[in-house]
PDB file of N, CA and C in Angstrom:
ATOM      1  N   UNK A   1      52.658  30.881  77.893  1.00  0.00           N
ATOM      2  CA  UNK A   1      53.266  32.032  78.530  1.00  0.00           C
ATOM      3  C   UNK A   1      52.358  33.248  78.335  1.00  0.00           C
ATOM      4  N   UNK A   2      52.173  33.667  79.571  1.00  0.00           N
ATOM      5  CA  UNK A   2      51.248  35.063  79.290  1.00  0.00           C
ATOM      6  C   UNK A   2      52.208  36.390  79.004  1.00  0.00           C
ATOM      7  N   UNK A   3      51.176  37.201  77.860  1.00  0.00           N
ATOM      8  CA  UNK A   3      51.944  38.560  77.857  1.00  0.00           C
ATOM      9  C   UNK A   3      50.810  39.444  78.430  1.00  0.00           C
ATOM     10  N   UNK A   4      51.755  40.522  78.646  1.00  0.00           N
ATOM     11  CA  UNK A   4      51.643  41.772  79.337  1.00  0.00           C
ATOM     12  C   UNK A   4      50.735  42.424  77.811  1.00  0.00           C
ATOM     13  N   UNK A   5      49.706  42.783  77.766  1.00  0.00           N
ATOM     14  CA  UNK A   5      49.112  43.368  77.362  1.00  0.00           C
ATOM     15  C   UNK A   5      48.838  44.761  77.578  1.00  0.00           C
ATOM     16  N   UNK A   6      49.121  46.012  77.082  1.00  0.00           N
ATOM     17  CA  UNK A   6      48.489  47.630  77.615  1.00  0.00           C
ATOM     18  C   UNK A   6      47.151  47.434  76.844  1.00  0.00           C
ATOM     19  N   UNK A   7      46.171  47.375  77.575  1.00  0.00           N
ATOM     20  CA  UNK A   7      44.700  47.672  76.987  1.00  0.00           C
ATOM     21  C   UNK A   7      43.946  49.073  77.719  1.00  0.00           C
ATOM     22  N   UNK A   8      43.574  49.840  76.875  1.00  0.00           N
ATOM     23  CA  UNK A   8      43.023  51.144  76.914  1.00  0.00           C
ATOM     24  C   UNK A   8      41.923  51.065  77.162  1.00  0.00           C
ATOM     25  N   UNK A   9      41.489  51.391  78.182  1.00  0.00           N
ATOM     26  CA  UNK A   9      39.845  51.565  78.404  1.00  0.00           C
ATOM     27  C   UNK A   9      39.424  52.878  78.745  1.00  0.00           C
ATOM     28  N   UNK A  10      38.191  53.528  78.177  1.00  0.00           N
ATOM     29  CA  UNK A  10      37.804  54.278  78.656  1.00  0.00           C
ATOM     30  C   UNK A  10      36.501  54.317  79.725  1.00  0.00           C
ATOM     31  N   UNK A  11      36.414  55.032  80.686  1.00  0.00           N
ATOM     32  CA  UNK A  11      35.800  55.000  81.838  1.00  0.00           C
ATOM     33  C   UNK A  11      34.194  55.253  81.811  1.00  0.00           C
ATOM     34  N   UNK A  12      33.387  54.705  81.774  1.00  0.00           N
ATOM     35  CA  UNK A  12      31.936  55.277  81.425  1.00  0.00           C
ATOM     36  C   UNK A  12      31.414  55.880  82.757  1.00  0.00           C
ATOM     37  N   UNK A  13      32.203  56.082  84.110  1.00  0.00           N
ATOM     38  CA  UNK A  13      31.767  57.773  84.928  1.00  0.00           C
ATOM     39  C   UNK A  13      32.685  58.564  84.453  1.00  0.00           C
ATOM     40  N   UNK A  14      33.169  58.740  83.757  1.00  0.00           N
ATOM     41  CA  UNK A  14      34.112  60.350  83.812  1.00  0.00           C
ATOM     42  C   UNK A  14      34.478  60.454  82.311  1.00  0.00           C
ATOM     43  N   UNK A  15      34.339  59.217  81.324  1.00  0.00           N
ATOM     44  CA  UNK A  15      34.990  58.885  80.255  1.00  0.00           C
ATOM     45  C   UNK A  15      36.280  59.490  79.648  1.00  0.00           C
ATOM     46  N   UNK A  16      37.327  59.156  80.612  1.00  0.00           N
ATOM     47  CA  UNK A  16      38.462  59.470  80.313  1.00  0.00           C
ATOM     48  C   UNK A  16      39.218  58.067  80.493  1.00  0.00           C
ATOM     49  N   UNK A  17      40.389  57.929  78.895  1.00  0.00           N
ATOM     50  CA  UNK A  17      40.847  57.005  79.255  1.00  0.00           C
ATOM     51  C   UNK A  17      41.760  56.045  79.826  1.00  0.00           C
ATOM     52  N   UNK A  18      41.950  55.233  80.039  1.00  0.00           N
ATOM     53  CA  UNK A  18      43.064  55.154  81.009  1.00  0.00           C
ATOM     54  C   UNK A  18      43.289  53.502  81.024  1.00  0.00           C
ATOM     55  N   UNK A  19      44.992  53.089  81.462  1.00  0.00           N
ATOM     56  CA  UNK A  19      45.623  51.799  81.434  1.00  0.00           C
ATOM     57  C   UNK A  19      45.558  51.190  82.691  1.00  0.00           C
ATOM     58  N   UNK A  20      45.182  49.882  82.877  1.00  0.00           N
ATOM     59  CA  UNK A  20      46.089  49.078  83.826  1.00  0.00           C
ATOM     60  C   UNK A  20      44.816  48.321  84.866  1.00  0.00           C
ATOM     61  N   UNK A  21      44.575  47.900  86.038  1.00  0.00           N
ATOM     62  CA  UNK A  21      43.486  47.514  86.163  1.00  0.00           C
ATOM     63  C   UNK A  21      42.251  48.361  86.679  1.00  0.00           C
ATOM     64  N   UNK A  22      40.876  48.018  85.848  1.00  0.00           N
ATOM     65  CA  UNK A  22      39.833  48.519  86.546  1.00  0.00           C
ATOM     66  C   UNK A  22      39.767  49.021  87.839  1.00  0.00           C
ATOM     67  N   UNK A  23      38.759  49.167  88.060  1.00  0.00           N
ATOM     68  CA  UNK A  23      38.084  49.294  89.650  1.00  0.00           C
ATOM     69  C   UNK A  23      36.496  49.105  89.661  1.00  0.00           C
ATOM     70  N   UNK A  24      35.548  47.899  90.694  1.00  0.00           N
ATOM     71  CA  UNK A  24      34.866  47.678  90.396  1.00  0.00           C
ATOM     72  C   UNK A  24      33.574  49.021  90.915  1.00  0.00           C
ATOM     73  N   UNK A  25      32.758  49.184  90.064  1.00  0.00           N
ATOM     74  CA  UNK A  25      31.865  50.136  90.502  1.00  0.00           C
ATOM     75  C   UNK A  25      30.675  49.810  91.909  1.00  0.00           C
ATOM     76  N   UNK A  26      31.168  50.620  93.239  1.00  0.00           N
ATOM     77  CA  UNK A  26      30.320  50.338  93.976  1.00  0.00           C
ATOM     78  C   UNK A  26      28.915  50.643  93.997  1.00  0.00           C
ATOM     79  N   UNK A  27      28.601  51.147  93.021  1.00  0.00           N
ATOM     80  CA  UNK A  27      27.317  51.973  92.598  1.00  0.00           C
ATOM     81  C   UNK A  27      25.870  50.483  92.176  1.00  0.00           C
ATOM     82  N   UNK A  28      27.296  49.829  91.419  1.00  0.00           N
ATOM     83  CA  UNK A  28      25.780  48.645  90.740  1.00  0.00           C
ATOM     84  C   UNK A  28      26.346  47.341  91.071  1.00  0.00           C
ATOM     85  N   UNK A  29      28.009  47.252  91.368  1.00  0.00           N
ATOM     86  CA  UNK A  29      28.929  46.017  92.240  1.00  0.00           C
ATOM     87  C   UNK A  29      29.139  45.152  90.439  1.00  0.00           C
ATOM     88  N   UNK A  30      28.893  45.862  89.287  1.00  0.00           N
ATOM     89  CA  UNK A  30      28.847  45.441  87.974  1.00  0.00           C
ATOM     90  C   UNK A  30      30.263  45.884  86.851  1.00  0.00           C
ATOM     91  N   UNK A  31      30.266  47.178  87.358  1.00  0.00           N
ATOM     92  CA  UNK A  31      30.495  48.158  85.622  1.00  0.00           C
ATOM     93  C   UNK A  31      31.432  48.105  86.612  1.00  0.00           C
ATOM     94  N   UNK A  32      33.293  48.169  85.443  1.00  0.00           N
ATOM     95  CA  UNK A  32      33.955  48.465  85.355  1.00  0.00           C
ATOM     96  C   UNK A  32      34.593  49.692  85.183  1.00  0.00           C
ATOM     97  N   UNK A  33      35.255  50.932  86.329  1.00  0.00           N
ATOM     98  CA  UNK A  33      35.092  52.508  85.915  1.00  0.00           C
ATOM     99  C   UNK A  33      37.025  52.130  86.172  1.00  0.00           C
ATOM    100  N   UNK A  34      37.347  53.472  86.244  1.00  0.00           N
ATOM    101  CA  UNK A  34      39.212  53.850  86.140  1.00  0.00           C
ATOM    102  C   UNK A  34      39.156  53.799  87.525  1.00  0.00           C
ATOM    103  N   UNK A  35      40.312  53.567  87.958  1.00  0.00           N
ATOM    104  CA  UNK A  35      40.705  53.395  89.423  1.00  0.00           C
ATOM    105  C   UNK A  35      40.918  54.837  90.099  1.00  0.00           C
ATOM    106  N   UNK A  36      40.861  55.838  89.326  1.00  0.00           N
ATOM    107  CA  UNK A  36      40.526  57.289  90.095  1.00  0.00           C
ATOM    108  C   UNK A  36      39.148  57.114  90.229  1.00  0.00           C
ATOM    109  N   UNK A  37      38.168  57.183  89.355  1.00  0.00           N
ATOM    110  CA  UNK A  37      36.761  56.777  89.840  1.00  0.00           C
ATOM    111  C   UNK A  37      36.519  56.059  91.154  1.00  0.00           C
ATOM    112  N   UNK A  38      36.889  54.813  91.002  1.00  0.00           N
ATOM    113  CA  UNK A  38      37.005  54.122  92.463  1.00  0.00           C
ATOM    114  C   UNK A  38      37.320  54.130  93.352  1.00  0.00           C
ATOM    115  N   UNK A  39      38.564  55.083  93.429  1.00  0.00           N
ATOM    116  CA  UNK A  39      38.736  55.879  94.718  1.00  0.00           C
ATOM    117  C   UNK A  39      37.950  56.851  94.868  1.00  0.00           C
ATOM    118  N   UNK A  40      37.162  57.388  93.706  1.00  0.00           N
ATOM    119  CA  UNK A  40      36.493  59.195  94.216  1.00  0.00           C
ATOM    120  C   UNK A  40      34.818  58.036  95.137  1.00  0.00           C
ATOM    121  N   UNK A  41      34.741  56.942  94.527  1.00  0.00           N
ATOM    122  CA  UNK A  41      33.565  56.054  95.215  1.00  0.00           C
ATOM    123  C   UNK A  41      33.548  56.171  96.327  1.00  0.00           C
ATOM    124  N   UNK A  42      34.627  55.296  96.373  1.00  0.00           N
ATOM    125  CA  UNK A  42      35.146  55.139  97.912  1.00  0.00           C
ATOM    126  C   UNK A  42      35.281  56.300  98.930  1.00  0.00           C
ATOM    127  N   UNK A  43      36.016  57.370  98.740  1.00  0.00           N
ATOM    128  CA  UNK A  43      36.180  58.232  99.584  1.00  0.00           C
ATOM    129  C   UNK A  43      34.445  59.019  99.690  1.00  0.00           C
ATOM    130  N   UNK A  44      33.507  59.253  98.730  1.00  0.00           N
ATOM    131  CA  UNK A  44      32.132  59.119  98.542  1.00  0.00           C
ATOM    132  C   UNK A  44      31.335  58.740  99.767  1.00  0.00           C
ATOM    133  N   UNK A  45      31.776  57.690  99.477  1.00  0.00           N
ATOM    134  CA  UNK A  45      30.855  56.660 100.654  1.00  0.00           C
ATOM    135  C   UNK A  45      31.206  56.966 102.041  1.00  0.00           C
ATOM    136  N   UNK A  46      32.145  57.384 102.399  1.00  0.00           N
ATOM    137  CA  UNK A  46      32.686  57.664 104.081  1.00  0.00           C
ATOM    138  C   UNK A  46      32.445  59.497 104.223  1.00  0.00           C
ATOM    139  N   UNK A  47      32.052  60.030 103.403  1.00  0.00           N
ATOM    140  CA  UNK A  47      31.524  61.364 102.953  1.00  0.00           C
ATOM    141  C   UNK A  47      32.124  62.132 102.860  1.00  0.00           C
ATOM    142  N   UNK A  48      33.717  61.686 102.133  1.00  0.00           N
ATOM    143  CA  UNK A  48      35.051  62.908 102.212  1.00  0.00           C
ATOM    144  C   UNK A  48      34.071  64.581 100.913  1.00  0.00           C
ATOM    145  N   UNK A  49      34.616  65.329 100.913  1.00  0.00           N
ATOM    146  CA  UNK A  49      34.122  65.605 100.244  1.00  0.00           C
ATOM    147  C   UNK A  49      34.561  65.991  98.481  1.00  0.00           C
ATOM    148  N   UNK A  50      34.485  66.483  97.643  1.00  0.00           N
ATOM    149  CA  UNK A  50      34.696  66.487  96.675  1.00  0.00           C
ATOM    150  C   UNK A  50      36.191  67.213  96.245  1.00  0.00           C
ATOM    151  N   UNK A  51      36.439  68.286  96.487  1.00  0.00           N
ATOM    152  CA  UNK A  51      37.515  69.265  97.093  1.00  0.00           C
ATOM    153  C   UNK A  51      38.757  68.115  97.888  1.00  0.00           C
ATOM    154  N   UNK A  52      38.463  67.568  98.620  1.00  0.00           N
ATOM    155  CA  UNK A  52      39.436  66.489  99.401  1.00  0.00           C
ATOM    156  C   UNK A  52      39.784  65.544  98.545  1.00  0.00           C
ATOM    157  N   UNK A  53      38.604  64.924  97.875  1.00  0.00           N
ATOM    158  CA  UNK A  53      38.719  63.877  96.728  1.00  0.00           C
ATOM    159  C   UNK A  53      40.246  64.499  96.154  1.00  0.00           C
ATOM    160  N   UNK A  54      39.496  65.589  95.518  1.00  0.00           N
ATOM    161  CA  UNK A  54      40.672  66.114  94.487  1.00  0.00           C
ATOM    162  C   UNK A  54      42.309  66.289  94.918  1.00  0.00           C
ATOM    163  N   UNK A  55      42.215  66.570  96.149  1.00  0.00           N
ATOM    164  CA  UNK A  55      43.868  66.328  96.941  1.00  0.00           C
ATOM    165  C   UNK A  55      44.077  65.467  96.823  1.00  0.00           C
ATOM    166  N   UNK A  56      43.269  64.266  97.606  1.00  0.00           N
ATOM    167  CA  UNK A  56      43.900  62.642  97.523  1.00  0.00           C
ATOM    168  C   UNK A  56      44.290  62.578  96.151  1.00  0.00           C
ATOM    169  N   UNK A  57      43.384  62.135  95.260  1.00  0.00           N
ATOM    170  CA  UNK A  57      43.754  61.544  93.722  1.00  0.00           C
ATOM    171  C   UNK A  57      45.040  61.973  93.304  1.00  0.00           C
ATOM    172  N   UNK A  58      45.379  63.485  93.890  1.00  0.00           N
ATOM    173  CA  UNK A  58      46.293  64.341  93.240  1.00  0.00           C
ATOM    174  C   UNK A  58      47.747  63.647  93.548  1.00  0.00           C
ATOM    175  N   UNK A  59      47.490  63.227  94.933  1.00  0.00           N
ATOM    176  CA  UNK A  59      48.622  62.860  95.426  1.00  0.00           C
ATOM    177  C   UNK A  59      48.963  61.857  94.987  1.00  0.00           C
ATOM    178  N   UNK A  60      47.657  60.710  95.332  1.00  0.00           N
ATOM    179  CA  UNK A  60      48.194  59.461  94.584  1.00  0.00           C
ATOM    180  C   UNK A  60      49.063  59.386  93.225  1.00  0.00           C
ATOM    181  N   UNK A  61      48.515  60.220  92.391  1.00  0.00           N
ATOM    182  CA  UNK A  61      49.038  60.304  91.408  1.00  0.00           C
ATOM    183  C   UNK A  61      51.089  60.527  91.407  1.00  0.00           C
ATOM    184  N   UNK A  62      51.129  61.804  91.894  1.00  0.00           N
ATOM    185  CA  UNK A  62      52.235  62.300  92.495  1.00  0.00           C
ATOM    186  C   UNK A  62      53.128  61.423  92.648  1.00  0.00           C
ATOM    187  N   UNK A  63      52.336  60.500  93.904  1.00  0.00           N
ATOM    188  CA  UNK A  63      53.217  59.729  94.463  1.00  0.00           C
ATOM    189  C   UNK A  63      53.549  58.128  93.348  1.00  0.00           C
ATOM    190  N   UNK A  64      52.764  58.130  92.090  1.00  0.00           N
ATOM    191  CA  UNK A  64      52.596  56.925  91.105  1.00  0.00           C
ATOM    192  C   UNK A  64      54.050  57.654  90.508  1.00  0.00           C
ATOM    193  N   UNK A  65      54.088  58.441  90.330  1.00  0.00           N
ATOM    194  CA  UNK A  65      55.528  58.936  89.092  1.00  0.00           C
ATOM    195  C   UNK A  65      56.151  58.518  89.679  1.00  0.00           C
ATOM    196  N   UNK A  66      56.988  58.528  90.994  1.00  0.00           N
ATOM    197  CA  UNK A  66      57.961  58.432  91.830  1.00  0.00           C
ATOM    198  C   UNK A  66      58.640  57.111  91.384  1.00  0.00           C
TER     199      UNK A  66
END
């Protein structure tokens, strides 16, 4: 029987730490970063900009308490 484990990782782009699953780094397709990282990647790559980043994440978040 598997358990539910909380394992703490901290993020080596932003090193802040944080629960639950990774996100893989599109940078090297290797390193394991926090799943806000991986979205700030992602939105990165389609050239949102940094300022926008910070709305999205915000929301997501927002919308995670709910």
């Amino acid at each position: 029987m598997k358990t539910a484990e909380k394992v703490t990782r901290v993020c080596p782009r932003c090193g802040i730490e944080y629960h639950g699953v990774p996100a893989l780094s599109r940078i090297d397709n290797e390193t394991l970063i926090c799943p806000d990282c991986g979205t700030r990647e992602a939105l990165e790559s389609i050239g949102i900009s940094k300022e926008e980043q910070d709305k999205i994440v915000s929301i997501i978040h927002r919308n995670q308490a709910e």
